[in-house]
PDB file of N, CA and C in Angstrom:
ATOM      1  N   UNK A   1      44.133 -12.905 -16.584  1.00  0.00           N
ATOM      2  CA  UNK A   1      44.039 -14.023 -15.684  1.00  0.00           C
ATOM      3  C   UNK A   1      44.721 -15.217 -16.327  1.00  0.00           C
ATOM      4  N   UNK A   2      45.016 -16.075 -15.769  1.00  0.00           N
ATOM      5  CA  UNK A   2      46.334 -16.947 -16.320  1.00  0.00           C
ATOM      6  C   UNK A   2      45.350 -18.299 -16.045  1.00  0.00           C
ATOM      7  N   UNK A   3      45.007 -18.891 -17.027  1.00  0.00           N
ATOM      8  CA  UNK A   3      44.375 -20.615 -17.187  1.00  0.00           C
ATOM      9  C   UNK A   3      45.712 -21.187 -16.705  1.00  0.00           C
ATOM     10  N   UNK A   4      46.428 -21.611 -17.433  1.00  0.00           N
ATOM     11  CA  UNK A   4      47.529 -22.913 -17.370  1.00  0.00           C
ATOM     12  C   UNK A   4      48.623 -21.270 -17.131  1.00  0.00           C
ATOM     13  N   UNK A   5      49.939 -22.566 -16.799  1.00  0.00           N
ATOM     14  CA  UNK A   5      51.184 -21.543 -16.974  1.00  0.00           C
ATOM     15  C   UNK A   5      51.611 -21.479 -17.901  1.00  0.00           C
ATOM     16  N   UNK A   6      50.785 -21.675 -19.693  1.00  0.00           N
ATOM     17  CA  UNK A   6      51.603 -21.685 -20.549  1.00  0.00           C
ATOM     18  C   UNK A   6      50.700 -20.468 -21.191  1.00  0.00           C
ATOM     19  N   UNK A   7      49.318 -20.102 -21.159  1.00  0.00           N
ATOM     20  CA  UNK A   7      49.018 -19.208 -21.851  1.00  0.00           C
ATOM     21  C   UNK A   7      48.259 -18.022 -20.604  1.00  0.00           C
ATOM     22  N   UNK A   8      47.543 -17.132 -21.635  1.00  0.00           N
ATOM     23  CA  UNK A   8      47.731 -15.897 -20.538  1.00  0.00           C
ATOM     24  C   UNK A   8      46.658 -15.432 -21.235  1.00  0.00           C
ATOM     25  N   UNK A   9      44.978 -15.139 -20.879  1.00  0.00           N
ATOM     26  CA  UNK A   9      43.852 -14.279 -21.759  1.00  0.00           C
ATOM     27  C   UNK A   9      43.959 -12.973 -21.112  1.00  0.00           C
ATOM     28  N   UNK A  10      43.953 -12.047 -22.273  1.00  0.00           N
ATOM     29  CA  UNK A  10      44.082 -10.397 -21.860  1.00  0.00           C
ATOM     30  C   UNK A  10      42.707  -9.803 -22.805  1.00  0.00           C
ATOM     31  N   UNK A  11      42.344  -9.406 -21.912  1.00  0.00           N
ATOM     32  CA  UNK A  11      40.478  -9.046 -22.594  1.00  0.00           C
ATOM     33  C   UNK A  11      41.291  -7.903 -23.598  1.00  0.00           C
ATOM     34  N   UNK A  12      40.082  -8.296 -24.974  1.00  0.00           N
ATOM     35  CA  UNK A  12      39.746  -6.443 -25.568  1.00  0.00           C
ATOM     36  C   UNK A  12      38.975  -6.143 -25.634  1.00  0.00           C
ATOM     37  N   UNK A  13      38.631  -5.106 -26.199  1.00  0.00           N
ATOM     38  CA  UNK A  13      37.555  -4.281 -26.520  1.00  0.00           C
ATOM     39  C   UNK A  13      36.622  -4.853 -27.792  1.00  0.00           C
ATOM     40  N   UNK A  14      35.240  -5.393 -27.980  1.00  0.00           N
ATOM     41  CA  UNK A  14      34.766  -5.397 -29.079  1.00  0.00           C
ATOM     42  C   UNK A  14      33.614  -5.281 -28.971  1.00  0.00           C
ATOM     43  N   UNK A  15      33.001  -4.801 -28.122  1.00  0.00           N
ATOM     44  CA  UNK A  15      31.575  -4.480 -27.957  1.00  0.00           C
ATOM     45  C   UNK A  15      30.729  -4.951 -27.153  1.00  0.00           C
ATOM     46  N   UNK A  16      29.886  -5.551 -27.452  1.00  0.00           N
ATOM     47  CA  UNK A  16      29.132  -6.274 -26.440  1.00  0.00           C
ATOM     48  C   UNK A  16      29.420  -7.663 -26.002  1.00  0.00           C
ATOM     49  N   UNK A  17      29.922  -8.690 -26.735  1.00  0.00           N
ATOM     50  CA  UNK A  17      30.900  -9.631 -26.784  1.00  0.00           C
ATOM     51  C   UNK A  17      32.004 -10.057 -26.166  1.00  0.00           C
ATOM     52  N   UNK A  18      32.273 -10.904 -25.183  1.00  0.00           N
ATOM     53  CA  UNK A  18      33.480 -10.696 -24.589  1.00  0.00           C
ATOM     54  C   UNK A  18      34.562 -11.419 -25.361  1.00  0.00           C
ATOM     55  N   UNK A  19      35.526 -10.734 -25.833  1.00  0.00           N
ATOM     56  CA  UNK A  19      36.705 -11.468 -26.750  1.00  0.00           C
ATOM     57  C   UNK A  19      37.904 -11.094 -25.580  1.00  0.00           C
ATOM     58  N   UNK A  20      38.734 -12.190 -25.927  1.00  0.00           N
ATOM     59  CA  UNK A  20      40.104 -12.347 -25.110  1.00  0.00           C
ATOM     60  C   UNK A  20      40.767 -12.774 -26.509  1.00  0.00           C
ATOM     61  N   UNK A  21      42.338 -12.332 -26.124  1.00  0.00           N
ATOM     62  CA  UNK A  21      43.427 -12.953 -27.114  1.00  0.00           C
ATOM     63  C   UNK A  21      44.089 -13.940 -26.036  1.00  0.00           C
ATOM     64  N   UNK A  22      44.866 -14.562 -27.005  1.00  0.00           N
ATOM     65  CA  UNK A  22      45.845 -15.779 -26.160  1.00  0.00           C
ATOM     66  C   UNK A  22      46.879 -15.940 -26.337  1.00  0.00           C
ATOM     67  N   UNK A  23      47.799 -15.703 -25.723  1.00  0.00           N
ATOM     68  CA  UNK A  23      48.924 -15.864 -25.995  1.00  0.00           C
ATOM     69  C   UNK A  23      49.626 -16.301 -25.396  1.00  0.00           C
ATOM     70  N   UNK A  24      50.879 -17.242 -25.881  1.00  0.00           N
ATOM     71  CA  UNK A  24      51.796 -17.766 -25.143  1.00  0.00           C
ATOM     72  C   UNK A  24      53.221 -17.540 -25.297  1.00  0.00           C
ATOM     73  N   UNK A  25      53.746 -17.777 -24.158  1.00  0.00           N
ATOM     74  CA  UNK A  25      54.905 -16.771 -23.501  1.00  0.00           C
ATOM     75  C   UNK A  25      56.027 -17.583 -24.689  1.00  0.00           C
ATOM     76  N   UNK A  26      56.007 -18.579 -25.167  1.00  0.00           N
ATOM     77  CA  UNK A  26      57.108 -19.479 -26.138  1.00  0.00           C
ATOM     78  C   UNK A  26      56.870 -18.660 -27.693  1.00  0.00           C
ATOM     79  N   UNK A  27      55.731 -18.649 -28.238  1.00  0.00           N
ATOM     80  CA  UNK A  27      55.472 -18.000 -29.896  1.00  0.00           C
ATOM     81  C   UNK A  27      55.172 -16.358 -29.717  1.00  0.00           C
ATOM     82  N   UNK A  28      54.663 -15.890 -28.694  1.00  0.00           N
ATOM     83  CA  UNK A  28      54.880 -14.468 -29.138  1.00  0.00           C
ATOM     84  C   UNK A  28      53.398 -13.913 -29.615  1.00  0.00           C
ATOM     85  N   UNK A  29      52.815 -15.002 -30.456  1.00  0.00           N
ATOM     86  CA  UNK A  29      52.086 -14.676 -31.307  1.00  0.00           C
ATOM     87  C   UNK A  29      50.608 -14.637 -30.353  1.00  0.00           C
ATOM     88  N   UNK A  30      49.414 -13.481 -31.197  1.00  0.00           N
ATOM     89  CA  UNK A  30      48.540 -13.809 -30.162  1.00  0.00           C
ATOM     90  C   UNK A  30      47.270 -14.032 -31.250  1.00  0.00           C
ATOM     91  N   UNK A  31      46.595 -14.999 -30.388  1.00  0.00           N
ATOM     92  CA  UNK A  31      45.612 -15.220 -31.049  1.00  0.00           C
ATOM     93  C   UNK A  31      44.241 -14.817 -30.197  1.00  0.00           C
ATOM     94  N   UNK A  32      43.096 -14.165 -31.405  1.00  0.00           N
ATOM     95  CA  UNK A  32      41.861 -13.937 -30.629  1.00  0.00           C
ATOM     96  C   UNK A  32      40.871 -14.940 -30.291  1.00  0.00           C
ATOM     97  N   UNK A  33      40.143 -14.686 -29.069  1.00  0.00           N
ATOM     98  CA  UNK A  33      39.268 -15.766 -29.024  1.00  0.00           C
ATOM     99  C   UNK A  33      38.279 -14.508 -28.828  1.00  0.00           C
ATOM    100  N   UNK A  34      36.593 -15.387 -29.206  1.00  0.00           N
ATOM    101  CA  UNK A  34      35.586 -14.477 -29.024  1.00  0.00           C
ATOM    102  C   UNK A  34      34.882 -15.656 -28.163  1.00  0.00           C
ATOM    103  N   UNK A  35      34.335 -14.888 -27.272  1.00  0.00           N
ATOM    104  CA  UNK A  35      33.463 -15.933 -25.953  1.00  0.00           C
ATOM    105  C   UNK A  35      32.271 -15.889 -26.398  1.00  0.00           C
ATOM    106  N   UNK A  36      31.225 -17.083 -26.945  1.00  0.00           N
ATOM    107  CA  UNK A  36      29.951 -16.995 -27.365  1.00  0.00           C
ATOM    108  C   UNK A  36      29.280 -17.143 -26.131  1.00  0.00           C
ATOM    109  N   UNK A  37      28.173 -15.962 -25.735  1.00  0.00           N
ATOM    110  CA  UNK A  37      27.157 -16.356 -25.042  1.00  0.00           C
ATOM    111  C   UNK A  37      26.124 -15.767 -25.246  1.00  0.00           C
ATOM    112  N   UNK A  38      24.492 -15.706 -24.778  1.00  0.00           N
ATOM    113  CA  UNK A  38      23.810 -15.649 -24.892  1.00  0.00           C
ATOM    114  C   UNK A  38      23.477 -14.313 -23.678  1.00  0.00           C
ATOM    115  N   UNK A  39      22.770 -13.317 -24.064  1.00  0.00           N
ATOM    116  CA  UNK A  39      22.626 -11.808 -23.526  1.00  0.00           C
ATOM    117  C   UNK A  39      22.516 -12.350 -21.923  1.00  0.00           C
ATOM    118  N   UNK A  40      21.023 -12.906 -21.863  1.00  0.00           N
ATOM    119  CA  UNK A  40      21.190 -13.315 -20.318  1.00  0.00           C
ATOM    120  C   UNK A  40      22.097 -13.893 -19.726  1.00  0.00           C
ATOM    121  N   UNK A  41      23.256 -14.445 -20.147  1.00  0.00           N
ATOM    122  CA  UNK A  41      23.842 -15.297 -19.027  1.00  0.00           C
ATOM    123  C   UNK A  41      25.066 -14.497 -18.935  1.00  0.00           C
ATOM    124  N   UNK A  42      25.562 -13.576 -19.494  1.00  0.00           N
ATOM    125  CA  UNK A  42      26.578 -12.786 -19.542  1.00  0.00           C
ATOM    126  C   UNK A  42      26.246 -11.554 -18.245  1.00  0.00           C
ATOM    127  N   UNK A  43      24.508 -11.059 -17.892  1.00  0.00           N
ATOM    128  CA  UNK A  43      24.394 -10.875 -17.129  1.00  0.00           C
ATOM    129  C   UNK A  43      24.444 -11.288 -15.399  1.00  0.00           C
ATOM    130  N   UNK A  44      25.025 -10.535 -14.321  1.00  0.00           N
ATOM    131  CA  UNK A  44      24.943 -11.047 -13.130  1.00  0.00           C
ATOM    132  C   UNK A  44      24.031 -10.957 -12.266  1.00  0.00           C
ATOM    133  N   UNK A  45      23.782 -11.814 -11.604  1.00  0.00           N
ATOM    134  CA  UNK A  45      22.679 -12.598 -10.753  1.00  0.00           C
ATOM    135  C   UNK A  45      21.655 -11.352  -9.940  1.00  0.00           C
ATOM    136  N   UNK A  46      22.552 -10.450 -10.039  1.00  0.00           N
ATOM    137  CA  UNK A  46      21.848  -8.712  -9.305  1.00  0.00           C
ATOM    138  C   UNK A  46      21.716  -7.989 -10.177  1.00  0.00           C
ATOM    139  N   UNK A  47      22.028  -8.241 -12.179  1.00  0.00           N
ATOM    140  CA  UNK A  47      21.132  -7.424 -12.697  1.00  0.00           C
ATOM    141  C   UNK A  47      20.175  -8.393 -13.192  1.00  0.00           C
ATOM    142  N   UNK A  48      19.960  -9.564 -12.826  1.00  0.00           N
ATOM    143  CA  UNK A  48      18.688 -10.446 -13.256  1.00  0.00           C
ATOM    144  C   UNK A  48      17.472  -9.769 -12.109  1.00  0.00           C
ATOM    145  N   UNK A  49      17.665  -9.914 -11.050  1.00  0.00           N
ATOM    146  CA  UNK A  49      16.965  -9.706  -9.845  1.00  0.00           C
ATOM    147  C   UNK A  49      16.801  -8.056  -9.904  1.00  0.00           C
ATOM    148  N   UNK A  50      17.432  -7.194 -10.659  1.00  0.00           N
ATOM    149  CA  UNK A  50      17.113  -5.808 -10.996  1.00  0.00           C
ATOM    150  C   UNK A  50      16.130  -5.685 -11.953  1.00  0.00           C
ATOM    151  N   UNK A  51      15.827  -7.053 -13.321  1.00  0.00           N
ATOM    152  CA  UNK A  51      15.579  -6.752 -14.180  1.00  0.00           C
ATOM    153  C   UNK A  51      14.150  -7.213 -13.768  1.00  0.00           C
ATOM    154  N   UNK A  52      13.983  -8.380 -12.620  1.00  0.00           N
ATOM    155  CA  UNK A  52      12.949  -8.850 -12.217  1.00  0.00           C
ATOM    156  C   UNK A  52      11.874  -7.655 -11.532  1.00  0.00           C
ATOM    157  N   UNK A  53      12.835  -6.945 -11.099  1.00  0.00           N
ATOM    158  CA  UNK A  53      12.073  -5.836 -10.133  1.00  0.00           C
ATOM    159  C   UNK A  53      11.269  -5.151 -11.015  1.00  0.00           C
ATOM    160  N   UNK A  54      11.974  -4.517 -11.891  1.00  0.00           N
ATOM    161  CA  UNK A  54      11.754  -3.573 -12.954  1.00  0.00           C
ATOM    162  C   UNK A  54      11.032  -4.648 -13.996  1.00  0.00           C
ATOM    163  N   UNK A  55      10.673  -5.612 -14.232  1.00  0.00           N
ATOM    164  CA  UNK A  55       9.742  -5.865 -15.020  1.00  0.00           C
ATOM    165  C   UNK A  55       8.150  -6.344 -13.653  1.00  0.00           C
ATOM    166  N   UNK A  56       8.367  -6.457 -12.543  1.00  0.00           N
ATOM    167  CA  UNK A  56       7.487  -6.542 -11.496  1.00  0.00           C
ATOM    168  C   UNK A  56       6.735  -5.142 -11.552  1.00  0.00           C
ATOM    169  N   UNK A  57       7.625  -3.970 -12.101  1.00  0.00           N
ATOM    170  CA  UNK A  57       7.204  -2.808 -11.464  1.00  0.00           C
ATOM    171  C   UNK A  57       6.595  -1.910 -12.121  1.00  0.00           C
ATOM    172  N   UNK A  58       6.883  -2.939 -13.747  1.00  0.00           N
ATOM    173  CA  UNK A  58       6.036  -2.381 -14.824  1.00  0.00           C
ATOM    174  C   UNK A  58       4.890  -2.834 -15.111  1.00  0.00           C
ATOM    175  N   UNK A  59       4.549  -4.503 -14.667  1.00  0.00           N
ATOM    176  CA  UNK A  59       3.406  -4.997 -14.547  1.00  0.00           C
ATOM    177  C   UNK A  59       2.897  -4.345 -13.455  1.00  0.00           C
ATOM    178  N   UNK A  60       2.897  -3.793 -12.806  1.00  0.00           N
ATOM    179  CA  UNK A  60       1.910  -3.900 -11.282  1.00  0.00           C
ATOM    180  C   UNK A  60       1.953  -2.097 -11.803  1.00  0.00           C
ATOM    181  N   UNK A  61       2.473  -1.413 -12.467  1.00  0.00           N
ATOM    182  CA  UNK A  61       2.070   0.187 -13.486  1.00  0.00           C
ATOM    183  C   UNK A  61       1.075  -0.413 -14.076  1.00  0.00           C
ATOM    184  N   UNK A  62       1.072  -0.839 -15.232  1.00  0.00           N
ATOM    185  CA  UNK A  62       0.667  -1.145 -15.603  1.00  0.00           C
ATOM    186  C   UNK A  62      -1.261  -1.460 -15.482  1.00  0.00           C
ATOM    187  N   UNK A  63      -0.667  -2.343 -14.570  1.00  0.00           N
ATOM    188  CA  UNK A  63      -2.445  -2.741 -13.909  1.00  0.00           C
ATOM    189  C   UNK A  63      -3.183  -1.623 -12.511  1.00  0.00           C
ATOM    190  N   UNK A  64      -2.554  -1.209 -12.060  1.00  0.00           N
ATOM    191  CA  UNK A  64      -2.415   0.122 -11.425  1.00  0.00           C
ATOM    192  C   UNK A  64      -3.315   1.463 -12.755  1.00  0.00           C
ATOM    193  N   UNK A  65      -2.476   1.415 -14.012  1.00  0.00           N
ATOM    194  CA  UNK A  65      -3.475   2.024 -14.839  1.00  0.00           C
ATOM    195  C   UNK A  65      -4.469   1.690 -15.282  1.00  0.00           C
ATOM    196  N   UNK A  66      -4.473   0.091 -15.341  1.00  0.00           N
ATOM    197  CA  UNK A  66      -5.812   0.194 -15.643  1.00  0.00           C
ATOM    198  C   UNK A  66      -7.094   0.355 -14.821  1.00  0.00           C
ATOM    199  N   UNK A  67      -6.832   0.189 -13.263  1.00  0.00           N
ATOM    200  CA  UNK A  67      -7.422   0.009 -12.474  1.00  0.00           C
ATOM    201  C   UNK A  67      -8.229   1.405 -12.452  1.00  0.00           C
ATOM    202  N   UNK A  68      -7.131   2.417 -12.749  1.00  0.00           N
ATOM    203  CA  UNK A  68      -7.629   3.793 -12.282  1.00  0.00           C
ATOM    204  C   UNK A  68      -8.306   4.189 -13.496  1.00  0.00           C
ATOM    205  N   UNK A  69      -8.119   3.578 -14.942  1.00  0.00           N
ATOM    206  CA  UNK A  69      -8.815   4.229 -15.470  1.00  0.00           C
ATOM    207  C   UNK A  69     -10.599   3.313 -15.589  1.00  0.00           C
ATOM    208  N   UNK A  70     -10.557   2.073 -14.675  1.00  0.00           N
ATOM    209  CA  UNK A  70     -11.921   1.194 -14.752  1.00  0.00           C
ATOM    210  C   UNK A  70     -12.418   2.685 -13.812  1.00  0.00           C
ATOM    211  N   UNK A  71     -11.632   3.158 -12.793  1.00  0.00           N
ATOM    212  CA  UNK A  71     -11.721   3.763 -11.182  1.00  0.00           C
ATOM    213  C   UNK A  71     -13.033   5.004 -12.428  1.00  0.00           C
ATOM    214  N   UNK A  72     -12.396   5.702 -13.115  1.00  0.00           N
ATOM    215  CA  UNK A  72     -12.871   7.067 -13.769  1.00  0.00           C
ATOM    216  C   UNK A  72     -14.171   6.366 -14.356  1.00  0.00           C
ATOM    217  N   UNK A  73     -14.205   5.342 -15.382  1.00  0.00           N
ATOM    218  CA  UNK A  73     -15.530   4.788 -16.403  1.00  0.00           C
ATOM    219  C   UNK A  73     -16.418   5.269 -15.234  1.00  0.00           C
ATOM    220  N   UNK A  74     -16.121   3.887 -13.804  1.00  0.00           N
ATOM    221  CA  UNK A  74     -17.177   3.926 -13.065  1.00  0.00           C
ATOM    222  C   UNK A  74     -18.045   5.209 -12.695  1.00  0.00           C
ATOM    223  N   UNK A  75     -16.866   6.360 -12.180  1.00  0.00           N
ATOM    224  CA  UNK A  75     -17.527   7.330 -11.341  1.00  0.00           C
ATOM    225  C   UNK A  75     -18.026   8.385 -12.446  1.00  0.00           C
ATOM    226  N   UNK A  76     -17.534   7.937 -14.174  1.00  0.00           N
ATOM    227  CA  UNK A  76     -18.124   9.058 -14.736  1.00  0.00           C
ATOM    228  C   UNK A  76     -19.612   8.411 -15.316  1.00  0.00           C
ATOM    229  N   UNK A  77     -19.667   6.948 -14.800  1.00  0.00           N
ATOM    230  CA  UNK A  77     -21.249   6.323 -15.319  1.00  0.00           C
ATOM    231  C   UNK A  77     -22.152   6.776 -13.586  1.00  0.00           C
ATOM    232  N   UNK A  78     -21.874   6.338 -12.293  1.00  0.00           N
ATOM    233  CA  UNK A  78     -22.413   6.919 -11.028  1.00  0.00           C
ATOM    234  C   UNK A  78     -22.799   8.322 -11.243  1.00  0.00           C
ATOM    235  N   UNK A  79     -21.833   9.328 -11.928  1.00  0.00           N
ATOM    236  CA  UNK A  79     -22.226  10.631 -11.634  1.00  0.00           C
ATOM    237  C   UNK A  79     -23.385  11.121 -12.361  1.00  0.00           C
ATOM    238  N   UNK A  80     -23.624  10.764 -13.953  1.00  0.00           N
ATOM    239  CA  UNK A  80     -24.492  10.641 -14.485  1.00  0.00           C
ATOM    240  C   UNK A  80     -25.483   9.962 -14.677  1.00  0.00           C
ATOM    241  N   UNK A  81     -25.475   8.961 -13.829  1.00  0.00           N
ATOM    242  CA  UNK A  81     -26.508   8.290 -12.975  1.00  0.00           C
ATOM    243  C   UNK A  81     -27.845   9.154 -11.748  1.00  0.00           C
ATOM    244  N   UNK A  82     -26.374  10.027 -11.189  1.00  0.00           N
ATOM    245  CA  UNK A  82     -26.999  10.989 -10.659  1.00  0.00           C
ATOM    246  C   UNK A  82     -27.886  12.171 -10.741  1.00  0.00           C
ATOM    247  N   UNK A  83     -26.978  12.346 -12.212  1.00  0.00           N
ATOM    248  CA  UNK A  83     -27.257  13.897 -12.551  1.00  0.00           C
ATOM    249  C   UNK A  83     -29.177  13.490 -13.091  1.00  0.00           C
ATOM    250  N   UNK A  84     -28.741  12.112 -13.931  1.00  0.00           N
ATOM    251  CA  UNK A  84     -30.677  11.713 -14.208  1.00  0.00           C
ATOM    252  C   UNK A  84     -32.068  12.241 -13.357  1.00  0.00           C
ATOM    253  N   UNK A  85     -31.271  11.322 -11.992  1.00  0.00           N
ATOM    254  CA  UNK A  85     -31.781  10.972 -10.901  1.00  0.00           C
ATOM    255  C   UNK A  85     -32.401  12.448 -10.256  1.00  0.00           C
ATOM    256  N   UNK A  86     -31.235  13.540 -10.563  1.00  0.00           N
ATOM    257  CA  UNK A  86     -31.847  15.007 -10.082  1.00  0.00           C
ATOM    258  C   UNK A  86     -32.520  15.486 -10.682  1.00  0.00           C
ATOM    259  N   UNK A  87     -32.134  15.344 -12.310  1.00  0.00           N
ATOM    260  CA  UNK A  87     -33.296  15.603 -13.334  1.00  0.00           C
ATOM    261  C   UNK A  87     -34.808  15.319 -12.475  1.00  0.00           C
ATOM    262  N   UNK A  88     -35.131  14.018 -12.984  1.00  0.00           N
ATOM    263  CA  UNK A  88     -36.484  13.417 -12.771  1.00  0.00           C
ATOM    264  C   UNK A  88     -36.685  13.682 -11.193  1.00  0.00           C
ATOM    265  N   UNK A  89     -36.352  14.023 -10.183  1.00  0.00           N
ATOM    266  CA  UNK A  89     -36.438  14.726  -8.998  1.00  0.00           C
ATOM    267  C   UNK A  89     -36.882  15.972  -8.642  1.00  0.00           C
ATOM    268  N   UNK A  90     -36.588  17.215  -9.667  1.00  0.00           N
ATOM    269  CA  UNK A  90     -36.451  18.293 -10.150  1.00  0.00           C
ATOM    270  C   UNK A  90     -37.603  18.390 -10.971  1.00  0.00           C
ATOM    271  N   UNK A  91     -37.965  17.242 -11.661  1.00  0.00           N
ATOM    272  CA  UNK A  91     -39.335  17.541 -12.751  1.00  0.00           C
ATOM    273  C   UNK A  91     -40.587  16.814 -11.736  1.00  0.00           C
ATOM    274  N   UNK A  92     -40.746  16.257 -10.793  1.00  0.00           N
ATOM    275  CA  UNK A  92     -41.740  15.520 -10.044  1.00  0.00           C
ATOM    276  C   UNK A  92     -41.769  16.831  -8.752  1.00  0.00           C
ATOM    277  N   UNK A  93     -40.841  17.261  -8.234  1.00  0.00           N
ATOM    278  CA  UNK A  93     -40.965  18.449  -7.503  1.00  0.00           C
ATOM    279  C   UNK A  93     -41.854  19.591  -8.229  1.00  0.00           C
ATOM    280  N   UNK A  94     -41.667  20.044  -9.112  1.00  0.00           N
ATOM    281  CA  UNK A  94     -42.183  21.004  -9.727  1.00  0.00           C
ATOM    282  C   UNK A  94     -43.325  20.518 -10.173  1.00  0.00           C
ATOM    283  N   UNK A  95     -43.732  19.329 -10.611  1.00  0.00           N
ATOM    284  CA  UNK A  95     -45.035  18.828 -10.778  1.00  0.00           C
ATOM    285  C   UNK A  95     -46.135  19.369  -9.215  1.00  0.00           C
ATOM    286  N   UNK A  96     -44.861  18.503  -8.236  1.00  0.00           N
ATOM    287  CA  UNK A  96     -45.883  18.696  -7.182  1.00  0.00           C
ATOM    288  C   UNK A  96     -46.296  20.014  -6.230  1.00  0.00           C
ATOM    289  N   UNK A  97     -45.550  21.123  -6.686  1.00  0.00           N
ATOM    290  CA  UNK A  97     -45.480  22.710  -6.210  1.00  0.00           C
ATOM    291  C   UNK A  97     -46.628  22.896  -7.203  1.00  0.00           C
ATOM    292  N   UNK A  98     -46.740  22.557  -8.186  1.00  0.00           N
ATOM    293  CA  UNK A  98     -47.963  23.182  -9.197  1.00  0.00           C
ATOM    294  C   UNK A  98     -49.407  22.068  -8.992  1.00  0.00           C
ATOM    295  N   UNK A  99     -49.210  21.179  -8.273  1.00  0.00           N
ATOM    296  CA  UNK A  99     -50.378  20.527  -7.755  1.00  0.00           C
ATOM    297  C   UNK A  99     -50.842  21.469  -6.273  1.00  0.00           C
ATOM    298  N   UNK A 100     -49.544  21.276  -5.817  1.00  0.00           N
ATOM    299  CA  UNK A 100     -50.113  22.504  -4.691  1.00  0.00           C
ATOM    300  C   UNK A 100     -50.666  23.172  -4.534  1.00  0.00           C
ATOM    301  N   UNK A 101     -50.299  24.104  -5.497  1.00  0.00           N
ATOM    302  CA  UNK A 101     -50.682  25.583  -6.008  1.00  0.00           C
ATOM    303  C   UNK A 101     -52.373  25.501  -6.341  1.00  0.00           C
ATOM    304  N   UNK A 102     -52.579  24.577  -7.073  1.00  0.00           N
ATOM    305  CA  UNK A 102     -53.853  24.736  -7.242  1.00  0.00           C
ATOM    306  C   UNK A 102     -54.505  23.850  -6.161  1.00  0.00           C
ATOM    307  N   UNK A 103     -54.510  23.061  -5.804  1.00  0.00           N
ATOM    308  CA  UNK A 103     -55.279  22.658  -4.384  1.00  0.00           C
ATOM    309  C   UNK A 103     -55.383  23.852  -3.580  1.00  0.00           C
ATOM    310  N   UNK A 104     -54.614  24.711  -3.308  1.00  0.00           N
ATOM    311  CA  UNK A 104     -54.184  25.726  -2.525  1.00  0.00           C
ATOM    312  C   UNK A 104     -55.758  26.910  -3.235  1.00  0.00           C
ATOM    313  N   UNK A 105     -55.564  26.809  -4.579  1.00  0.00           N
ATOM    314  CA  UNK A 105     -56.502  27.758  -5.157  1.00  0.00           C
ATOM    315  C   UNK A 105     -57.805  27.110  -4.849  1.00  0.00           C
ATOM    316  N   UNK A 106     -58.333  25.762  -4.975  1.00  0.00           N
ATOM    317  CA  UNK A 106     -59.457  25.170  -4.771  1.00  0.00           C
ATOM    318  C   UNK A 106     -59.716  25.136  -2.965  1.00  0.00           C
ATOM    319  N   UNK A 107     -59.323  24.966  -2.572  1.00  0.00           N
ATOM    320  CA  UNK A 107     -59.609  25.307  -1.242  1.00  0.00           C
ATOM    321  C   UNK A 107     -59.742  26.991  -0.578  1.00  0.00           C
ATOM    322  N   UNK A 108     -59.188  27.534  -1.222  1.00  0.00           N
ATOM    323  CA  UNK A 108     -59.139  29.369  -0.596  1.00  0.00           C
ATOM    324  C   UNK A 108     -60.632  29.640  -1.049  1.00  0.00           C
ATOM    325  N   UNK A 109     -60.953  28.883  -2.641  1.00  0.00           N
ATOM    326  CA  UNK A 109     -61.739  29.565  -3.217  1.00  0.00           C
ATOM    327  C   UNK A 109     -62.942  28.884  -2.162  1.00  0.00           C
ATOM    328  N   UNK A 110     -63.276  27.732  -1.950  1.00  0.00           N
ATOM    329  CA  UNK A 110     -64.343  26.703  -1.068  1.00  0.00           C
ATOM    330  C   UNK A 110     -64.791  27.384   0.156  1.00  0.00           C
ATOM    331  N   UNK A 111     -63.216  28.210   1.073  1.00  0.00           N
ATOM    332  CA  UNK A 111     -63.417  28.613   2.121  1.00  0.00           C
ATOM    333  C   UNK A 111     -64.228  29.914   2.001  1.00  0.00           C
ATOM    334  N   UNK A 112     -64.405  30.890   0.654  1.00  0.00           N
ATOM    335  CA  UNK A 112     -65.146  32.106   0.908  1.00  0.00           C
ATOM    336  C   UNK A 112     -66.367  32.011   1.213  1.00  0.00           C
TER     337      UNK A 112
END
């Protein structure tokens, strides 16, 4: 791309860095320039708004995991909440089949 009509920048290769040489059409000679900038601004405006997405999309993963793993604590403290609950359900039932049982015996025996 041509600044003035006296010199002329022709990109090279140097990595991540954008370097141009310069040269002008009178000396022949070329000289390098290296373009200082800073990572973000060398990026364009649609990989900022890419990078926004993708860091949107790792927060909201993110809390998404934790959500699901509060989701598991809960239902593995409810379930064993439950399982108690059948316990002591299970031991008051059987209390009261063996109260039965003998009321059942005190009365058969009353009725002879």
């Amino acid at each position: 791309c041509t600044i003035s009509g006296d010199f002329t920048f022709f990109p090279t290769a140097t990595g991540d860095i954008p370097a141009y040489q310069l040269r002008s059409p009178n000396s022949g000679l070329a000289q390098s320039i290296v373009m200082a900038a800073s990572p973000g601004s060398m990026q364009s405006p649609s990989s900022q708004h890419a990078e926004e997405i993708t860091r949107k999309r790792e927060v909201r993963l993110m809390k998404n995991r934790e959500a699901a793993r509060e989701c598991r604590r809960k239902k593995k403290e409810y379930v064993k909440c439950l399982e108690n609950r059948v316990a002591v359900l299970e031991n008051q039932n059987k209390t009261l089949i063996e109260e039965l049982k003998a009321l059942k015996d005190i009365y058969c025996h009353k009725a002879e």
